[in-house]
N, C-alpha and C. Protein backbone atom coordinates (compact mmCIF):
# COMPACT_ATOMS: atom_id res chain seq x y z
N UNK A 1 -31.64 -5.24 -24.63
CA UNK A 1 -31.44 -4.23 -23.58
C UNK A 1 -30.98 -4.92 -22.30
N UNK A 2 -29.78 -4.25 -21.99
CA UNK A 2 -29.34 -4.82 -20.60
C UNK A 2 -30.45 -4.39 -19.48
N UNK A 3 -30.24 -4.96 -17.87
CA UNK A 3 -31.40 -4.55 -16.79
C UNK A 3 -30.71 -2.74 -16.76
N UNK A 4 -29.98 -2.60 -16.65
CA UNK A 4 -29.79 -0.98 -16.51
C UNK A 4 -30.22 0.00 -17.25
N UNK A 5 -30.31 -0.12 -18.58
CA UNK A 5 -31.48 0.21 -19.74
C UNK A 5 -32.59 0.00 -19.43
N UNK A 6 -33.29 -0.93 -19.60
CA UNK A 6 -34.74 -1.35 -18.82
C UNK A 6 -34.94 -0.63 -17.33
N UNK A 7 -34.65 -0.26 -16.55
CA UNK A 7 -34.80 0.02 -15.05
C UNK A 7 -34.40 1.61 -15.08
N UNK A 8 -33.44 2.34 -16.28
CA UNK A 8 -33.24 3.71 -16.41
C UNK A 8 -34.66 4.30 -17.47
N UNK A 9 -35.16 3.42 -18.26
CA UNK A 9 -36.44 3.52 -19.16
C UNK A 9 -37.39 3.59 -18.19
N UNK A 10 -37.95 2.82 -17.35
CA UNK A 10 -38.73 2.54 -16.77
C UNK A 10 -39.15 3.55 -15.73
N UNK A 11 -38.23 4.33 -15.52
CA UNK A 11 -38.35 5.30 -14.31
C UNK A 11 -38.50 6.66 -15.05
N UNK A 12 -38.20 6.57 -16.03
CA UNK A 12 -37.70 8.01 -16.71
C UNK A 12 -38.73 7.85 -18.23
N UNK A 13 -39.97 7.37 -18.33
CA UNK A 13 -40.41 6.72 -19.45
C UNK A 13 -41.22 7.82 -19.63
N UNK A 14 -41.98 8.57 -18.89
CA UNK A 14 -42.52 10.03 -18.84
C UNK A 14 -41.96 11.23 -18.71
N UNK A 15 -40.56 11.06 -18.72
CA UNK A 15 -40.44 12.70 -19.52
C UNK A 15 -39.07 12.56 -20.25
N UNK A 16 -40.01 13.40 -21.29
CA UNK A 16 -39.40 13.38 -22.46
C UNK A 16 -37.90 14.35 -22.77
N UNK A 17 -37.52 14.83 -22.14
CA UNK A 17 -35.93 15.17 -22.22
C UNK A 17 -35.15 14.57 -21.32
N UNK A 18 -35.14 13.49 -21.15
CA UNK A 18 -34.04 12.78 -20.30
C UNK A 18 -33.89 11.65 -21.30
N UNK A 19 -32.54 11.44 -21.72
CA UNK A 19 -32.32 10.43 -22.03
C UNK A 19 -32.75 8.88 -21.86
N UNK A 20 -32.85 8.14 -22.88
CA UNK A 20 -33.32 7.11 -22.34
C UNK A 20 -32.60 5.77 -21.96
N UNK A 21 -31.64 5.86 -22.02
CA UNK A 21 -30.05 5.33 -21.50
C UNK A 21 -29.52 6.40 -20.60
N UNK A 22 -28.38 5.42 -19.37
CA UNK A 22 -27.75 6.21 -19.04
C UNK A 22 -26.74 6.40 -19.54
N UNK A 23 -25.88 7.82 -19.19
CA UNK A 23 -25.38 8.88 -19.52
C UNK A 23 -24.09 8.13 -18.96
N UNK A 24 -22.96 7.76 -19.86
CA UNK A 24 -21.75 7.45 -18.97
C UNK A 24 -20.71 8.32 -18.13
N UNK A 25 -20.56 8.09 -17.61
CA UNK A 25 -19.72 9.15 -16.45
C UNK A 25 -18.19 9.22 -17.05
N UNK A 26 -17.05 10.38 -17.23
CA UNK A 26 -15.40 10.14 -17.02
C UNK A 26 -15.74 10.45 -18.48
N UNK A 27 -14.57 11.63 -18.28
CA UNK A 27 -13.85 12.14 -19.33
C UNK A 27 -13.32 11.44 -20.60
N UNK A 28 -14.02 10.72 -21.65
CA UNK A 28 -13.19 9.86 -22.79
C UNK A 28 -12.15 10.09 -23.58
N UNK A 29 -11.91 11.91 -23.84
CA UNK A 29 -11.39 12.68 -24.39
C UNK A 29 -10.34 12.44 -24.05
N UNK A 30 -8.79 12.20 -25.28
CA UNK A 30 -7.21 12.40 -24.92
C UNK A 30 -7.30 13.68 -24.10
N UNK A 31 -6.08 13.39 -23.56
CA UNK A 31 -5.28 14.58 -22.76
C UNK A 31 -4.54 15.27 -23.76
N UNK A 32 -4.78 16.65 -23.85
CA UNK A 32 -3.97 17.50 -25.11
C UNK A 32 -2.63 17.35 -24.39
N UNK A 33 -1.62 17.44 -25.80
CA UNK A 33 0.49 17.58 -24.97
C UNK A 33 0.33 18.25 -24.45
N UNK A 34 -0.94 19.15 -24.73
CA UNK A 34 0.13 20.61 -23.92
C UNK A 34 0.17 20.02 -22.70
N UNK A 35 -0.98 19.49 -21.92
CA UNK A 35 -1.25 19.50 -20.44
C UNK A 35 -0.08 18.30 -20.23
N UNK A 36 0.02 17.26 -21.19
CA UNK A 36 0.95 16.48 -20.60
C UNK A 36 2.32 16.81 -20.51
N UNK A 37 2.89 17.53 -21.01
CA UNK A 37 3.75 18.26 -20.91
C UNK A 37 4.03 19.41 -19.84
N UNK A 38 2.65 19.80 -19.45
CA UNK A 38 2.59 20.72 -18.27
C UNK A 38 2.88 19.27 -16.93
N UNK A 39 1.99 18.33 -17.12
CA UNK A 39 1.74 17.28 -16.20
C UNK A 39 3.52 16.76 -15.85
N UNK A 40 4.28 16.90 -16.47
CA UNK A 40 5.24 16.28 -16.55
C UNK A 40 6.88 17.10 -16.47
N UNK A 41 6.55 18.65 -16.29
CA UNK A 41 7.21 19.36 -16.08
C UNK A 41 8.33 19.47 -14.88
N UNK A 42 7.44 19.19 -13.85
CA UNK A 42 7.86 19.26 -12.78
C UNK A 42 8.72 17.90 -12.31
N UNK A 43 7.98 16.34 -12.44
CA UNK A 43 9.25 15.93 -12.95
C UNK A 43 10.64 15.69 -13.60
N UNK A 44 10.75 16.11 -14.23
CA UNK A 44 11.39 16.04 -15.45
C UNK A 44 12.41 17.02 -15.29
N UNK A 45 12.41 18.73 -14.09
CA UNK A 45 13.17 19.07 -13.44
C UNK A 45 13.80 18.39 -12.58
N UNK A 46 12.77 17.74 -11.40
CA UNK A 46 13.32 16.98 -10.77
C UNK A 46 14.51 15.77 -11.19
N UNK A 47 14.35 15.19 -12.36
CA UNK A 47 15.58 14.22 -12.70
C UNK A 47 16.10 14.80 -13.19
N UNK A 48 16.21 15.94 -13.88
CA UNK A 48 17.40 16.71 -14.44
C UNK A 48 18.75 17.41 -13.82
N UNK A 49 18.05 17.36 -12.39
CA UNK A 49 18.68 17.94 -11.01
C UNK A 49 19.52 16.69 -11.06
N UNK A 50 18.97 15.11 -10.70
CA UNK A 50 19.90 14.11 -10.18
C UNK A 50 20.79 13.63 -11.61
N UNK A 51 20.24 13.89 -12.87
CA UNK A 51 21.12 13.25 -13.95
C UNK A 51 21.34 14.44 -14.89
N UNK A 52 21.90 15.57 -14.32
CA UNK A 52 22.62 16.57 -15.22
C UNK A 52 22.52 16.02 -16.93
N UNK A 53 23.17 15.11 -17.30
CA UNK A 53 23.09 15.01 -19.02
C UNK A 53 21.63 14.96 -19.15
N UNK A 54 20.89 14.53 -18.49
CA UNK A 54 19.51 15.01 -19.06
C UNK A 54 19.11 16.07 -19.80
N UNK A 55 19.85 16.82 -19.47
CA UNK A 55 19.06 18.32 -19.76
C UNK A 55 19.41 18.32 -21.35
N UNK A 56 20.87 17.70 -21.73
CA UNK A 56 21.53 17.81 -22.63
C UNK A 56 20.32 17.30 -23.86
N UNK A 57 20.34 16.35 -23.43
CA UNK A 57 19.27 15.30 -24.63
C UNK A 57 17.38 16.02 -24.33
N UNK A 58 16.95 16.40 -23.63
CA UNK A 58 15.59 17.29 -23.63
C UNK A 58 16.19 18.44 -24.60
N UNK A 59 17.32 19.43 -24.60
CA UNK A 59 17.39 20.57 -25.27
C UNK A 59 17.90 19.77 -27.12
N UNK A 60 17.63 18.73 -27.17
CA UNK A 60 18.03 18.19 -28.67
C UNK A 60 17.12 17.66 -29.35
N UNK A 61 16.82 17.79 -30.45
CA UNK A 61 15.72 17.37 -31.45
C UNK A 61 15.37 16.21 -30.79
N UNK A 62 16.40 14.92 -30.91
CA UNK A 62 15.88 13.47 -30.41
C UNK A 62 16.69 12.96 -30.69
N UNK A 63 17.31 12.27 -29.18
CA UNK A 63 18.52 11.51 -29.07
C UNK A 63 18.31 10.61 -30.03
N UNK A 64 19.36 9.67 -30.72
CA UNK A 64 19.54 9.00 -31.84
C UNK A 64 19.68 7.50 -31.12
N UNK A 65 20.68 7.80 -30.13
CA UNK A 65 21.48 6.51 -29.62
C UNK A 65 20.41 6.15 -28.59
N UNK A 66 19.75 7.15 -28.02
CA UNK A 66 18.85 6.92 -26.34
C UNK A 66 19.68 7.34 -25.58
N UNK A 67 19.13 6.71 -23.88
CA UNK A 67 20.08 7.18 -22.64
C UNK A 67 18.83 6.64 -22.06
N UNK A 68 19.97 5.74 -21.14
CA UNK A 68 19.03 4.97 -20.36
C UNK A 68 19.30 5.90 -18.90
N UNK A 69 18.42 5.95 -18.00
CA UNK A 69 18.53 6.18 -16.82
C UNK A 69 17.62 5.50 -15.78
N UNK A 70 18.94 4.75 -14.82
CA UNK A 70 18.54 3.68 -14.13
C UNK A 70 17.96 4.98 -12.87
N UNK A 71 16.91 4.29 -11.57
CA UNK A 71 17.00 5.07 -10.54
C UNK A 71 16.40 3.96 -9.54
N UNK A 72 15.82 3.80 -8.71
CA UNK A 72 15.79 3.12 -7.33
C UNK A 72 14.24 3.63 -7.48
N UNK A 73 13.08 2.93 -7.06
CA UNK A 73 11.93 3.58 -6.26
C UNK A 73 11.75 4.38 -5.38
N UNK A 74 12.44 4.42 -4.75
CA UNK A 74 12.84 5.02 -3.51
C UNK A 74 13.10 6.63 -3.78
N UNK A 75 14.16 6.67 -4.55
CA UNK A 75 14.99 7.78 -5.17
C UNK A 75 14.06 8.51 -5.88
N UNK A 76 13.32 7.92 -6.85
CA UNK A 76 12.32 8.53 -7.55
C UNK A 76 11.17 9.00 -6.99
N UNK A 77 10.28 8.49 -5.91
CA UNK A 77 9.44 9.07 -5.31
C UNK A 77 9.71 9.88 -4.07
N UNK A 78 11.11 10.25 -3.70
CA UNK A 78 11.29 10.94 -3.09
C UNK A 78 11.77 12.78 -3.98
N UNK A 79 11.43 12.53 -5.37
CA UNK A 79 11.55 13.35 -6.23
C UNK A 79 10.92 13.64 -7.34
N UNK A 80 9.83 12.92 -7.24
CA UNK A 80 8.56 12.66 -7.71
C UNK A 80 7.55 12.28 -7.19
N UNK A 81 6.96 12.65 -6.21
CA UNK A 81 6.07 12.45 -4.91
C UNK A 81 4.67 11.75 -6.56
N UNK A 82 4.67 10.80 -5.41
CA UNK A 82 2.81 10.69 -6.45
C UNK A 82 2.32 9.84 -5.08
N UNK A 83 1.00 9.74 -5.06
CA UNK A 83 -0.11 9.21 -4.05
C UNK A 83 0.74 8.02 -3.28
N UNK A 84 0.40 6.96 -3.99
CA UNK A 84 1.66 5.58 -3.34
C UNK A 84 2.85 5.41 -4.09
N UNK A 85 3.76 4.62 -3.37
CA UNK A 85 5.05 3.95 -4.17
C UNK A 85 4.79 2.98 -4.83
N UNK A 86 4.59 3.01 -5.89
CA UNK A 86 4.65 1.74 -6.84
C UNK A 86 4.94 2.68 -8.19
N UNK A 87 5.91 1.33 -8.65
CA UNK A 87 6.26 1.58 -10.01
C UNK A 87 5.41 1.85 -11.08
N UNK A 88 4.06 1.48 -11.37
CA UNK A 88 3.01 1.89 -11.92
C UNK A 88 2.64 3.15 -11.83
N UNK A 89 2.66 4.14 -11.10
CA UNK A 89 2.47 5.21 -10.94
C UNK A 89 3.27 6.30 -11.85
N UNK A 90 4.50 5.57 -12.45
CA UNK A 90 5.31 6.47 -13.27
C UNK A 90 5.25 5.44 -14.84
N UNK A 91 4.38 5.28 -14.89
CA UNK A 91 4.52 4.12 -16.55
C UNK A 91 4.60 5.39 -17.41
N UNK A 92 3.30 6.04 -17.09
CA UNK A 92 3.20 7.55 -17.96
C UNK A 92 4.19 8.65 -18.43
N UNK A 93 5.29 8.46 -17.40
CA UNK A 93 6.36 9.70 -17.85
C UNK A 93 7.15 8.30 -18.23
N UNK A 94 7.37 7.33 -17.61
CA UNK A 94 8.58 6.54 -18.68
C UNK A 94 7.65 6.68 -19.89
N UNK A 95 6.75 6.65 -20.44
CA UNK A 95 6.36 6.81 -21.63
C UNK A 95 6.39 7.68 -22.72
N UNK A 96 6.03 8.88 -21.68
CA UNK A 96 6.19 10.10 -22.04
C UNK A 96 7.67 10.51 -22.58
N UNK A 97 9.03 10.04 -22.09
CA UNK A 97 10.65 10.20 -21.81
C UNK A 97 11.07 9.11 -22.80
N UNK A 98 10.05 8.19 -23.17
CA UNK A 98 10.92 7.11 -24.61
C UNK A 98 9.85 8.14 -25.59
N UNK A 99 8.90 8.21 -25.82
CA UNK A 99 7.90 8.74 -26.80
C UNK A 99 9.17 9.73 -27.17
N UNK A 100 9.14 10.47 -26.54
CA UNK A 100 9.52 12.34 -26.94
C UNK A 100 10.56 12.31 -27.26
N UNK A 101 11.86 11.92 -26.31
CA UNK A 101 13.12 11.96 -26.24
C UNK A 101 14.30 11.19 -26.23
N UNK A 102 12.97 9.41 -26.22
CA UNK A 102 14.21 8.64 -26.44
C UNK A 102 14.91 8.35 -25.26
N UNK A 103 14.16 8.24 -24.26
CA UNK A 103 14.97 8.15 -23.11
C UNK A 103 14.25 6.92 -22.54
N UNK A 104 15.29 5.92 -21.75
CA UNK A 104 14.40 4.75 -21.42
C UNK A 104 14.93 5.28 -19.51
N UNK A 105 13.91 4.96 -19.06
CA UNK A 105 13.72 5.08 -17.23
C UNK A 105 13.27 3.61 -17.09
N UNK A 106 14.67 3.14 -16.17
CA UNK A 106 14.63 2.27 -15.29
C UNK A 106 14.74 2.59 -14.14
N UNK A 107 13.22 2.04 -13.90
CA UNK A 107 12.80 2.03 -11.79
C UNK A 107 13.07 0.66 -11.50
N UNK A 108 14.21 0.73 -10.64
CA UNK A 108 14.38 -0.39 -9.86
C UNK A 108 13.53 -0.85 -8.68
N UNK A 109 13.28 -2.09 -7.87
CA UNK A 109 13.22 -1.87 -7.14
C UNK A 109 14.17 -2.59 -5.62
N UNK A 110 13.69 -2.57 -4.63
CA UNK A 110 15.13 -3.29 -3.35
C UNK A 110 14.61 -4.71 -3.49
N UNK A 111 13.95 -5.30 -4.39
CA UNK A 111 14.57 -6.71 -4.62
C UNK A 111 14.53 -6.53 -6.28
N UNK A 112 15.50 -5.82 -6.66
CA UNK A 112 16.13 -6.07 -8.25
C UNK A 112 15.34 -6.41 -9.14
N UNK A 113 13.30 -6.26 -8.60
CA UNK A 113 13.16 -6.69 -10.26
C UNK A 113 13.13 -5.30 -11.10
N UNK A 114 13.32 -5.12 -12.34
CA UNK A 114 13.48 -4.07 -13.24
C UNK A 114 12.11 -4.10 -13.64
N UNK A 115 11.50 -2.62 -14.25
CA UNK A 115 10.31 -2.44 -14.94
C UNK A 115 10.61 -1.77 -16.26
């Protein structure tokens, strides 16, 4: 037994419906598509606006060849607002955009390294 076991026992050793471990906190459960797909909606207009053929390859079973689409950090979070600018913040829809559709998203950034 770790001290956090021992010290959650110890306090809680007299009554009998409380667990005798603690209880871990945060959701473990996947995210169902649907929501990621809801989650990802609103992007996904947004680049369809700046790269018109997008739309082409979302309305098709699954591009064969791909389609890369390069964009700037800059460009992208000014059309994809998320908390801070960093490229990490969008790993999930580039994931989401090769998973589904075959599409690879390159975020640049203003010193050229690629992600």
């Amino acid at each position: 037994m770790d001290s956090t076991t021992i010290l959650w026992y110890s306090l809680n050793k007299d009554c009998g419906e409380i667990p005798k471990a603690p209880v871990e906190s945060g959701n473990k459960e996947p995210v169902p598509k649907e929501l990621l797909i809801e989650e990802f909606s609103d992007d996904i207009r947004a680049l369809s606006q700046k790269f018109p053929l997008l739309n082409s390859v979302l309305t098709a079973d699954r591009n064969e060849e791909g389609m890369t689409l390069e964009i700037s950090l800059k460009e992208i979070f000014a059309l994809c607002p998320r908390n801070r600018q960093r490229i990490d913040r969008y790993s999930k829809l580039q994931e989401y955009l090769r998973n589904k559709f075959g599409v690879k998203l390159i975020i640049k950034l203003q010193k050229n390294r690629l992600l």
